[in-house]
Protein backbone atom coordinates (compact mmCIF):
# COMPACT_ATOMS: atom_id res chain seq x y z
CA UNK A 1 118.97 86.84 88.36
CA UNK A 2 122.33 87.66 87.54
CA UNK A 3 124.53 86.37 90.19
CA UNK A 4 128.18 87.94 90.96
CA UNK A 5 131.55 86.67 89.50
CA UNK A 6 132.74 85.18 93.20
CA UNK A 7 130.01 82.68 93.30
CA UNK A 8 132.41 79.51 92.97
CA UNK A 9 134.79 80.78 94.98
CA UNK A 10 132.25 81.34 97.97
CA UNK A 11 130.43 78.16 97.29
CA UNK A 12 133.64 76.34 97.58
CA UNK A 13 135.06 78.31 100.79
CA UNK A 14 131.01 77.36 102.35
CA UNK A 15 129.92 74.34 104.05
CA UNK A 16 123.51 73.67 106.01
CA UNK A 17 121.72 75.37 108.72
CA UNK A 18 118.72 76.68 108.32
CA UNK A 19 118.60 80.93 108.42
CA UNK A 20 116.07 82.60 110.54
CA UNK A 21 114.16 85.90 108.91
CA UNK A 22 116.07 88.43 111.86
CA UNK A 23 119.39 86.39 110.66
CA UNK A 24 118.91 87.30 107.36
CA UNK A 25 118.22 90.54 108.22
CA UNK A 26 120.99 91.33 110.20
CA UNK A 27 123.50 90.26 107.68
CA UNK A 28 121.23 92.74 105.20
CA UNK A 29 122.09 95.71 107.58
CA UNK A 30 126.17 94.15 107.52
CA UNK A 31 125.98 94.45 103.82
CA UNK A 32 124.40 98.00 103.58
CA UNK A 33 126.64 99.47 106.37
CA UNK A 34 129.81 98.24 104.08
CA UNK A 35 127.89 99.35 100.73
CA UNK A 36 127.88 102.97 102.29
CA UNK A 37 131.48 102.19 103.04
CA UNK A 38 133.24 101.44 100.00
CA UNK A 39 134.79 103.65 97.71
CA UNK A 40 134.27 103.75 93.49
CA UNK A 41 131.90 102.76 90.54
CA UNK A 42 128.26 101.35 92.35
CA UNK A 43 128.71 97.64 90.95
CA UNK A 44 131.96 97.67 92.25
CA UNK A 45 130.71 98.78 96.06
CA UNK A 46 128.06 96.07 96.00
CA UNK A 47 130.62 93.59 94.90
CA UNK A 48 133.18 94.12 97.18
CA UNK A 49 131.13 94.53 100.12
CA UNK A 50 129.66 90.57 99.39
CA UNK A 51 133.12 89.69 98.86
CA UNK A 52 134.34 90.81 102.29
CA UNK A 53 131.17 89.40 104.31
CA UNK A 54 129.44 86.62 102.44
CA UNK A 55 132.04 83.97 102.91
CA UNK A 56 131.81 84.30 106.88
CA UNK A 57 128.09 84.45 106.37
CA UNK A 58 127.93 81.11 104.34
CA UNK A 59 130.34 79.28 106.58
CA UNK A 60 128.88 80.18 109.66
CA UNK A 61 125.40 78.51 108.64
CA UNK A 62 127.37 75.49 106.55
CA UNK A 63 125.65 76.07 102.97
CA UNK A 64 127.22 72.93 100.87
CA UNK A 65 125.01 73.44 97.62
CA UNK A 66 124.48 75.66 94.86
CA UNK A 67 120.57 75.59 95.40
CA UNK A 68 121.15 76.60 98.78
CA UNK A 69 123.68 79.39 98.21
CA UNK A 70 121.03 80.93 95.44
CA UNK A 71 118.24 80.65 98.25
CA UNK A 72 120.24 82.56 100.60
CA UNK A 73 121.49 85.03 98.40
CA UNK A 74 118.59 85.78 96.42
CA UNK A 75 116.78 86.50 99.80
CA UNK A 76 119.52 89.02 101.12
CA UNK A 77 119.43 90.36 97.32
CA UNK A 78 115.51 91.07 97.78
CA UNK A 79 115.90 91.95 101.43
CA UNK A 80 118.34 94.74 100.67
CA UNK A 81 115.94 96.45 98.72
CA UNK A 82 113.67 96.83 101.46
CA UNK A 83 116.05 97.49 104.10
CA UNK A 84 118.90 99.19 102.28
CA UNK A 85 118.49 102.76 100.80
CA UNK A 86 121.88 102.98 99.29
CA UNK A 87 121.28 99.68 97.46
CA UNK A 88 118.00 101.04 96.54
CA UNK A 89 119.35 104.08 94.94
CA UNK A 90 122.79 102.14 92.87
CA UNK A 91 119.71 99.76 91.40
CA UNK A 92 117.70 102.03 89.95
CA UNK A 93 120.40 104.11 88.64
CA UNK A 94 121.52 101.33 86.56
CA UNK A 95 117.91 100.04 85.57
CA UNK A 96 115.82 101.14 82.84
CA UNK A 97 111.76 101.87 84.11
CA UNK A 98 108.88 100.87 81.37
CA UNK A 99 106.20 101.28 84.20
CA UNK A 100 104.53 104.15 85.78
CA UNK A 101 106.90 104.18 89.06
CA UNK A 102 108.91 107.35 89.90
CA UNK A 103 110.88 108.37 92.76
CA UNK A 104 109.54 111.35 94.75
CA UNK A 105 111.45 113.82 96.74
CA UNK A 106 109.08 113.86 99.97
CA UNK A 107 105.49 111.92 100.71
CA UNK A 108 102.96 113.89 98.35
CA UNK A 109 100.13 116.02 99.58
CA UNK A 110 96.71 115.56 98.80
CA UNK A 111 93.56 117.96 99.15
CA UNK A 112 91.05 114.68 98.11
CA UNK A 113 88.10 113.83 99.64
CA UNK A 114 87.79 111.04 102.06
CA UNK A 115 84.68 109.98 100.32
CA UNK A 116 86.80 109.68 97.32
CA UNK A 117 89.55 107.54 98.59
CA UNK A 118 87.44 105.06 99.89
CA UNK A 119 85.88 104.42 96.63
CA UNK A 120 88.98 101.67 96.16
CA UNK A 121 87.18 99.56 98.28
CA UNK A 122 83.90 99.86 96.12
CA UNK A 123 85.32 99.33 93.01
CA UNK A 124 87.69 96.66 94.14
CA UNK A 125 89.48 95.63 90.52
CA UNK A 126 92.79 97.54 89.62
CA UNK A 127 96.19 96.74 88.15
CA UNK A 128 99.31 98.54 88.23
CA UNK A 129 102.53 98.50 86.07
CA UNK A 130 105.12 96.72 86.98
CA UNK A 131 108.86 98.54 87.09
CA UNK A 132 109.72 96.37 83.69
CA UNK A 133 106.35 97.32 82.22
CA UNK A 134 104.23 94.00 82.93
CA UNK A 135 100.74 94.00 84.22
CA UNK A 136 99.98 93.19 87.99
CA UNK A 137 96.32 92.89 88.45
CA UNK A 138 94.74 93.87 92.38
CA UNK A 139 92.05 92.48 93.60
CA UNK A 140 91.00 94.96 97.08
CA UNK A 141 87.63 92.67 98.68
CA UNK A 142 86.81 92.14 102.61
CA UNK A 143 90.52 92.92 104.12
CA UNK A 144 92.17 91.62 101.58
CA UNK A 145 94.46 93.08 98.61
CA UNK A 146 96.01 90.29 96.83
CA UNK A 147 97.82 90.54 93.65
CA UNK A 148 97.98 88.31 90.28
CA UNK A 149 101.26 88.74 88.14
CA UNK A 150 101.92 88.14 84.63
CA UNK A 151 103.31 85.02 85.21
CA UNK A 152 100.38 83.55 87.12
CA UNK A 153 102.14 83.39 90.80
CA UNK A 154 100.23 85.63 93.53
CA UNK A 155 100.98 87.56 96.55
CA UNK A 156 97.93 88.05 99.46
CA UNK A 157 98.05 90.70 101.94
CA UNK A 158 95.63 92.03 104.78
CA UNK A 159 94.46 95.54 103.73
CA UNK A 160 93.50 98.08 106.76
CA UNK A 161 92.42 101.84 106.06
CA UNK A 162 94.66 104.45 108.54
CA UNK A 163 93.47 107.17 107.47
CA UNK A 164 91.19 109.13 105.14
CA UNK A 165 93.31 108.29 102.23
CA UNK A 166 96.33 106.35 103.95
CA UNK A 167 96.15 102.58 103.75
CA UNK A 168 98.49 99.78 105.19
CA UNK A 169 99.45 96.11 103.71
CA UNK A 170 100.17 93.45 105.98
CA UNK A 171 102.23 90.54 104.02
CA UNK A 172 100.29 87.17 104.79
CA UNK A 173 101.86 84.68 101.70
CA UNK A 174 102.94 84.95 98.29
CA UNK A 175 104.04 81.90 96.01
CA UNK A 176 105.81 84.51 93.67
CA UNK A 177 109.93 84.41 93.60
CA UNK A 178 110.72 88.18 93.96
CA UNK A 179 107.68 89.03 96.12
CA UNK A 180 108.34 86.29 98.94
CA UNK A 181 112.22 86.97 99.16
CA UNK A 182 111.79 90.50 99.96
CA UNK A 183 108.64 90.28 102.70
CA UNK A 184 108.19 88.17 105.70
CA UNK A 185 105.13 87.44 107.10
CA UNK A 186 103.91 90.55 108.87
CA UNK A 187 105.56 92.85 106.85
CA UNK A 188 103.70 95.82 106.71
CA UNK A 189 103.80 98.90 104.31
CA UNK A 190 102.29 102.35 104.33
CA UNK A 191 100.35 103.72 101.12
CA UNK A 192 98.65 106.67 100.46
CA UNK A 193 96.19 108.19 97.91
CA UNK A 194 97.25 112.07 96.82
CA UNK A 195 95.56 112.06 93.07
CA UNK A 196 92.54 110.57 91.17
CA UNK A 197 91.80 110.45 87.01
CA UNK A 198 89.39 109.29 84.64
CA UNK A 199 91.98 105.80 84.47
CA UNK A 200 92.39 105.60 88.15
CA UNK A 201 94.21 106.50 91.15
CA UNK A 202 97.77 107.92 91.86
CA UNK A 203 99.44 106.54 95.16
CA UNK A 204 102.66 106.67 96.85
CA UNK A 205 104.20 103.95 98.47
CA UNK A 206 106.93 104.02 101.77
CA UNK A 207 109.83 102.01 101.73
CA UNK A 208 109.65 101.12 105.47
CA UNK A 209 112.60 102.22 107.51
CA UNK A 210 113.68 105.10 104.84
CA UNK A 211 112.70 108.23 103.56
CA UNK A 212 112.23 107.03 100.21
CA UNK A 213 108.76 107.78 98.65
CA UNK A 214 107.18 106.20 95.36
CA UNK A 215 104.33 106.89 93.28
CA UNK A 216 102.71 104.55 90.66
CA UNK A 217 99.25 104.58 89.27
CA UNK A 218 96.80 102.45 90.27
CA UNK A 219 94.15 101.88 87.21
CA UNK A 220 90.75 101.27 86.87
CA UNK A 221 90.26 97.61 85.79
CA UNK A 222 86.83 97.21 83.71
């Protein structure tokens, strides 16, 4: 995690008080309105728009250590990303993608079978590609999807069909970093299944509250 150049300065201005999940993202929707805001390069929006509202932030909920100052702004980091589609867009401009995700320009049609999309639940072993090209395996067994990443930590999630080949997560837990700094318990997110091969299944994925659509491909783990 690469954390901005006005980190002393802020954890010096700062004084602890524990933050609530609707605190957190409050200040997330603070952030984004004064991303969209700013003027110039990307970085330099993100930057500035910390720099103008993170010190009040800090104060007001008397952070007085560096451990706590990376807690709180490593959540708001992740929590952008779900709640944020400006931030969204300035990160992966600047990032490089070694796995299968892509951005799509409206939620994908599909002419499959229900019969077919169900099969997920049958076969119930997958992994997909991580955006920096690790392996996530998926486990999908009685309600449950939970996930095992490449560096052992897990995330578990109900798993509910909506439709014939629409499906919905519900965030329960995760002991991974990235994974339980950007959903709360409850959290829910909307996938769908538009395309099936010989190595497995191609889904999109909502980010909740946007427009923004992505695909990734969801192989066949034997």
């Amino acid at each position: 995690m690469k954390y901005p150049c006005f980190f002393i300065l802020l954890l010096i201005s700062a004084l602890c008080h524990s933050q609530t999940d609707a605190e957190i993202d409050a200040f997330t929707v603070e952030i984004c309105k004064a991303i969209n805001e700013e003027k110039g390069a990307d970085s330099t929006r993100i930057d500035n728009a910390f720099i103008k509202h993170y010190p009040g932030f800090l104060n007001k909920h008397k952070v007085d250590s560096e451990e706590k100052f990376i807690a709180i702004y490593d959540k708001v980091f992740f929590r952008l990303q779900k709640n944020c589609e400006t931030f969204v867009e300035i990160l992966n401009a600047e990032f490089v993608e070694k796995g299968d995700w892509k951005r799509l320009s409206e939620k994908p049609h599909h002419k499959l079978k229900k019969k077919v999309c169900r099969e997920i639940s049958a076969v119930k072993n997958f992994y997909y590609l991580e955006s920096d090209g690790t392996k996530t395996t998926v486990t999908i067994d009685k309600g449950y999807w939970q996930e095992v990443f490449a560096d052992g930590t897990f995330s578990r999630l109900y798993f509910r069909w909506t439709g014939e080949c629409e499906f919905e997560l519900e965030f329960i837990e995760s002991n991974n970093y990235s994974r339980k700094n950007m959903s709360n318990k409850g959290d829910k997110y909307v996938y769908g299944i538009f395309g099936k091969s010989e190595h497995g299944y191609d889904v999109w994925a909502e980010n909740t509250g946007s427009e923004i659509y992505m695909s990734f491909r969801l192989y066949t783990d034997k």
